[in-house]
C-alpha atoms as a PDB file:
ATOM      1  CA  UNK A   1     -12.731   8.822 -17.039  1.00  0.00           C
ATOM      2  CA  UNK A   2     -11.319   9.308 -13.779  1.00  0.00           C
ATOM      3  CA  UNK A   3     -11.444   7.373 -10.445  1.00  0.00           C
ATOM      4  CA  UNK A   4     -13.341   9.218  -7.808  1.00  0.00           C
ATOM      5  CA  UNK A   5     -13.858   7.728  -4.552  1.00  0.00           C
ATOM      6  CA  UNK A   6     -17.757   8.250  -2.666  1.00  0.00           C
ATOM      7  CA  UNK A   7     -18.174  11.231  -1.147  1.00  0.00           C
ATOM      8  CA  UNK A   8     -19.520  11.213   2.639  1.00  0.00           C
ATOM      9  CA  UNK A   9     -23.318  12.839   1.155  1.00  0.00           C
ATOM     10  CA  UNK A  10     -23.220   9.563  -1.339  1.00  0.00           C
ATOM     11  CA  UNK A  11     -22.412   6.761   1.638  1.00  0.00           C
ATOM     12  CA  UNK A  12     -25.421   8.601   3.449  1.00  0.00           C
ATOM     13  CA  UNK A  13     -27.910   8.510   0.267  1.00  0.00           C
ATOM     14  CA  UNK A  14     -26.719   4.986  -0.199  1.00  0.00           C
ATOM     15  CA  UNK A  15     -27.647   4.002   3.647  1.00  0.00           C
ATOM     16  CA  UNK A  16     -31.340   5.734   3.100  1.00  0.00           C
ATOM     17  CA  UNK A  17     -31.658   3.902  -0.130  1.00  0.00           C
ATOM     18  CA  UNK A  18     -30.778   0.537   1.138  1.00  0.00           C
ATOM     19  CA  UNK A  19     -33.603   0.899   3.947  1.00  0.00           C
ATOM     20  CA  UNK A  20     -36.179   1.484   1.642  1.00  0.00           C
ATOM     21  CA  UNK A  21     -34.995  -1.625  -0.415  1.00  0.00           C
ATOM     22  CA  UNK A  22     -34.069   0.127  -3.460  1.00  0.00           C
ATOM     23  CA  UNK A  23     -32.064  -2.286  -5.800  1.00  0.00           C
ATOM     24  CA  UNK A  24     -28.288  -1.591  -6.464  1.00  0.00           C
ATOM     25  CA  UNK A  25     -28.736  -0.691 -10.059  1.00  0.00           C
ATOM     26  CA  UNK A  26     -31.261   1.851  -9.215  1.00  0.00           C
ATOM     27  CA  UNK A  27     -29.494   3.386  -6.289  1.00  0.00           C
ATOM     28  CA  UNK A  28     -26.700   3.777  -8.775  1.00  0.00           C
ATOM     29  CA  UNK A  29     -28.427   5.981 -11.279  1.00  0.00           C
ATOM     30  CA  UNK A  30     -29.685   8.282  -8.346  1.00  0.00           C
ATOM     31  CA  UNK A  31     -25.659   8.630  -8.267  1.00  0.00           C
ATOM     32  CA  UNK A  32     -24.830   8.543 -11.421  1.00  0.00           C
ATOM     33  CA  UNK A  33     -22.483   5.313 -10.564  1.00  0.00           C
ATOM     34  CA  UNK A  34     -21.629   2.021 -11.736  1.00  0.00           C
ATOM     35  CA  UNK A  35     -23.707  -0.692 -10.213  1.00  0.00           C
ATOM     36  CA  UNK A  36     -20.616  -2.568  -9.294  1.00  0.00           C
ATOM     37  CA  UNK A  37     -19.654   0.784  -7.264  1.00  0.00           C
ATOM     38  CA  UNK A  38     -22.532   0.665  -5.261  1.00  0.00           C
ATOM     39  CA  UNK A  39     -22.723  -2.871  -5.001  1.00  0.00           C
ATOM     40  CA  UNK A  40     -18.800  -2.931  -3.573  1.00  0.00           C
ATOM     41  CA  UNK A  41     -19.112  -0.346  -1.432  1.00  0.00           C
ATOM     42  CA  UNK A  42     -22.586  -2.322   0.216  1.00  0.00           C
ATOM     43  CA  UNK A  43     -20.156  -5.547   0.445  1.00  0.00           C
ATOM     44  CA  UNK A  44     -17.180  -3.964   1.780  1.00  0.00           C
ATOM     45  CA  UNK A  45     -19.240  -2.234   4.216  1.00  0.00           C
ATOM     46  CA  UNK A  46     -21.857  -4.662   5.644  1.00  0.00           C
ATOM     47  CA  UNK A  47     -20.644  -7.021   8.388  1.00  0.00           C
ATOM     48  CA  UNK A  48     -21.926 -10.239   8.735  1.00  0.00           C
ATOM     49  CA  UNK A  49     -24.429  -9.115   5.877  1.00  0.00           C
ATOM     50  CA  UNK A  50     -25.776  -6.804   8.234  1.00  0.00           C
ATOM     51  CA  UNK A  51     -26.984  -3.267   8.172  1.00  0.00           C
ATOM     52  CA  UNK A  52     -24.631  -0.812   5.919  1.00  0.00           C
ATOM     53  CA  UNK A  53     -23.736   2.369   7.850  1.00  0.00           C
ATOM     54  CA  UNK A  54     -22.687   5.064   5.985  1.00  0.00           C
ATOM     55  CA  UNK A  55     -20.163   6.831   8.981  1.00  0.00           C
ATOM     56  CA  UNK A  56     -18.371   3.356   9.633  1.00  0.00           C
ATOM     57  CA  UNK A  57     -17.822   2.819   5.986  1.00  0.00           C
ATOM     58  CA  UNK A  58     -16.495   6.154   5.451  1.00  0.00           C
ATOM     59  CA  UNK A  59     -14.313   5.968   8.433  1.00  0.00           C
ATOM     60  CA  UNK A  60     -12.992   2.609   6.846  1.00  0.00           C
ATOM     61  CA  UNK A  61     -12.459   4.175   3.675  1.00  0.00           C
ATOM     62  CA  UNK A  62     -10.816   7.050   5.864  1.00  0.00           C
ATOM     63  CA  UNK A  63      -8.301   4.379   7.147  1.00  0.00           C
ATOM     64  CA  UNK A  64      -7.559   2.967   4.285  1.00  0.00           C
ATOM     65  CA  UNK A  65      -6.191   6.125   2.259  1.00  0.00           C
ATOM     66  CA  UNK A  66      -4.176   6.824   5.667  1.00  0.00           C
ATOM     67  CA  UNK A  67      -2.399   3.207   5.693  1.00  0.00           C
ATOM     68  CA  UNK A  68      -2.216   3.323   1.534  1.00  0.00           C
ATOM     69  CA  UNK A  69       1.552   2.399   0.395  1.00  0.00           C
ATOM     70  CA  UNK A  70       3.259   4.891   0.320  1.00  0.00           C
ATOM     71  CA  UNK A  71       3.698   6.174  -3.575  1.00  0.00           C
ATOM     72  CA  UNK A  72       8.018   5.920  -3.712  1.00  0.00           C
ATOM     73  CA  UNK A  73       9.206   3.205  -1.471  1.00  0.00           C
ATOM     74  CA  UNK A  74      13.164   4.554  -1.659  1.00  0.00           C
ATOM     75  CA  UNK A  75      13.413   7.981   0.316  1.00  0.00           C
ATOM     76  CA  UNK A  76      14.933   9.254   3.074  1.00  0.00           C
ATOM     77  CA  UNK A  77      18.077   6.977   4.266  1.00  0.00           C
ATOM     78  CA  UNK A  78      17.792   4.513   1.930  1.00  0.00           C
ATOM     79  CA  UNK A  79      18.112   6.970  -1.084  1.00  0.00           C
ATOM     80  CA  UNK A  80      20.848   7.917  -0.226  1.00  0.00           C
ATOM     81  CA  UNK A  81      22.052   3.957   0.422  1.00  0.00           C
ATOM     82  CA  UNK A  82      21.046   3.747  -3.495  1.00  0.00           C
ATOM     83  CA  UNK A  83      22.765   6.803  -4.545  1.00  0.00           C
ATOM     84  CA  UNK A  84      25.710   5.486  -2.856  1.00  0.00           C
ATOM     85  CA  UNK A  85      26.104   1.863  -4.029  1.00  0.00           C
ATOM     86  CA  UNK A  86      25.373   3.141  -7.862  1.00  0.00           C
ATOM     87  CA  UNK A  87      27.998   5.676  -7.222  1.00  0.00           C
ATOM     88  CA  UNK A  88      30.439   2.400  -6.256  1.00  0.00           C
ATOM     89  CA  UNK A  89      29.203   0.665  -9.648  1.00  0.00           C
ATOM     90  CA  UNK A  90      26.974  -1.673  -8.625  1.00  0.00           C
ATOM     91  CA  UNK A  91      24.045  -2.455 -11.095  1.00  0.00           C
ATOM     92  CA  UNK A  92      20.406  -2.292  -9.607  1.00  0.00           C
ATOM     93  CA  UNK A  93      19.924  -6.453  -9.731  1.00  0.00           C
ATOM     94  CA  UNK A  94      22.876  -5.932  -6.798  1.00  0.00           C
ATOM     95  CA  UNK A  95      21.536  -3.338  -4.694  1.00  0.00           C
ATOM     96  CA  UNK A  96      18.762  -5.230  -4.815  1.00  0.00           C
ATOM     97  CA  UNK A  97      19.984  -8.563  -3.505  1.00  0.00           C
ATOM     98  CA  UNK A  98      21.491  -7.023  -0.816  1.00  0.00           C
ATOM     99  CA  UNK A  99      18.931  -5.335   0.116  1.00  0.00           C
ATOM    100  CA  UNK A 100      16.938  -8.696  -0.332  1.00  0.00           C
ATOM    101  CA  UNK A 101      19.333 -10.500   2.089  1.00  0.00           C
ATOM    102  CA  UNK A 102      19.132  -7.100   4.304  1.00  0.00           C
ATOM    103  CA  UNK A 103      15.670  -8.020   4.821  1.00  0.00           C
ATOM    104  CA  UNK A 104      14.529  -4.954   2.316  1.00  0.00           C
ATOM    105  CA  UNK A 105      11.846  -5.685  -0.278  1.00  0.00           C
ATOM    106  CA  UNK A 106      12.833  -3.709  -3.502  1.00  0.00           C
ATOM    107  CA  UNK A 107      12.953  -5.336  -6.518  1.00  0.00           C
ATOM    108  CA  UNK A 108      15.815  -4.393  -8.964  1.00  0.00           C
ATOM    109  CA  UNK A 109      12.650  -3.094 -11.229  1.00  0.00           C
ATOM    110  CA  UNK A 110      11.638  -0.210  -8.371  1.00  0.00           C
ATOM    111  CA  UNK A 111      15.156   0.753  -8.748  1.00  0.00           C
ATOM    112  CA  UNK A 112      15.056   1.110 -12.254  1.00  0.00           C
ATOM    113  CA  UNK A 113      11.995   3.043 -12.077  1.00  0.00           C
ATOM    114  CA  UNK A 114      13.555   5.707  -9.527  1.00  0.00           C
ATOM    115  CA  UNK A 115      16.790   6.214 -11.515  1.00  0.00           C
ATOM    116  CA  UNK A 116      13.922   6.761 -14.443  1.00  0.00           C
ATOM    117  CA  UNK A 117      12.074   9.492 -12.508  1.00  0.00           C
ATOM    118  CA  UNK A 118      15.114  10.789 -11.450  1.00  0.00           C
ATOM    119  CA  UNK A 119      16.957  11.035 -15.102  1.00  0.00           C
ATOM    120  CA  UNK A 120      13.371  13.170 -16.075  1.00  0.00           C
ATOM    121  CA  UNK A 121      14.492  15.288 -13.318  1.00  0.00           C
ATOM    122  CA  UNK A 122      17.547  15.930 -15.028  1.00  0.00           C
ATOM    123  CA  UNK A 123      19.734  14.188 -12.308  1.00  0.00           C
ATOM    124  CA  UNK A 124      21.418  11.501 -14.060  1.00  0.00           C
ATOM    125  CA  UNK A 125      22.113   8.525 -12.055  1.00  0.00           C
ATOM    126  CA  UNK A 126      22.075   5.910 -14.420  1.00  0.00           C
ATOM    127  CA  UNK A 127      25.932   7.614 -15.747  1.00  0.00           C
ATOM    128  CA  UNK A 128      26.566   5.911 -12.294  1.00  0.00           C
ATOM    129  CA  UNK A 129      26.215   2.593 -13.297  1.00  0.00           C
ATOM    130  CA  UNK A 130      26.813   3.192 -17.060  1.00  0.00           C
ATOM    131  CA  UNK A 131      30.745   4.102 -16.830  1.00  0.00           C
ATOM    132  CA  UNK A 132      31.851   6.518 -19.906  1.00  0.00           C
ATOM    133  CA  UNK A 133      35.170   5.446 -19.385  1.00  0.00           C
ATOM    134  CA  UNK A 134      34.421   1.621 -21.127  1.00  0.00           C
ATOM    135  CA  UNK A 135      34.924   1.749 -24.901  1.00  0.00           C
ATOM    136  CA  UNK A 136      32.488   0.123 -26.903  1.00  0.00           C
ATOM    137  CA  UNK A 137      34.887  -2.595 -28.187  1.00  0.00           C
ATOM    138  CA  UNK A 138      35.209  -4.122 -24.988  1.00  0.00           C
ATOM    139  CA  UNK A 139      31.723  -4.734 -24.059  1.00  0.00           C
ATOM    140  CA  UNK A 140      29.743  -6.963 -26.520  1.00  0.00           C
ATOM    141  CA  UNK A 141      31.648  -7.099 -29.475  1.00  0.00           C
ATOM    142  CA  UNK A 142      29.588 -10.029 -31.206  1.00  0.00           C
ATOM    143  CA  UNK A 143      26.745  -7.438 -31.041  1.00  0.00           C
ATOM    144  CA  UNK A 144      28.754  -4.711 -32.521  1.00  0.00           C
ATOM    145  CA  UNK A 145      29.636  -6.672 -36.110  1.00  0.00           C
ATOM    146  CA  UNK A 146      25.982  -6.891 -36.375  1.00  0.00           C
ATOM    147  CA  UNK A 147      25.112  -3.887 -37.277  1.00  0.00           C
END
């Protein structure tokens, strides 16, 4: 089942219902909810433990999607900072300590996850920090009489 957020008509519904008294778990099968829904919308939404109103919490719940994280943090200049220090060999753990000593917050495991969604896109930048050139005798070769 998917997440839907409370429509505008349902904050308005929930207001009426509260000032008749009607219980969480009942005002949540009039919407075909999940009592804990209802019941954190109400707390969210009533300050002090005051009156719930239906237009302020749906202009907080406005705000909120509008200041949400963003969904990739590395875009714009700082993709093509990424592009450019994988290009130059270094590994993500790198980028990512400078960064970190940059005063920019990306772990090594964001970085891993865009060079993943980029290699779906068919642009491979892991070859970047993957060299073809390096035979596989001189890498690990303990691992290699293994198998």
């Amino acid at each position: 089942m998917s997440y839907q957020r409370l429509t505008h008509e349902e904050r308005f519904q929930i207001q009426a219902l509260l000032v008749r008294k009607t219980s969480v778990r009942d005002i949540a099968q009039v919407l075909k909810r999940h009592p804990s829904t209802i019941s954190r919308e109400i707390r969210r939404n009533r300050p002090g433990g005051r009156f719930y109103r239906a237009t302020k919490a749906a202009l907080r719940a406005k705000s909120l999607r509008i200041n949400q994280h963003p969904k990739y943090k590395i875009s714009g200049s700082l993709e093509k900072d990424l592009i450019a220090f994988l290009k130059l060999g270094w590994s993500p753990e790198q980028i990512s300590g400078h960064w970190k000593r940059n005063k920019i917050a990306i772990t090594h495991e964001t970085i891993y996850q865009y060079i993943y969604r980029k290699t779906k896109k068919k642009v491979k930048l892991f070859t970047y920090f993957c060299p073809e050139n390096e035979k596989d005798d001189e890498l690990t070769p303990h691992i290699k009489s293994t198998f």
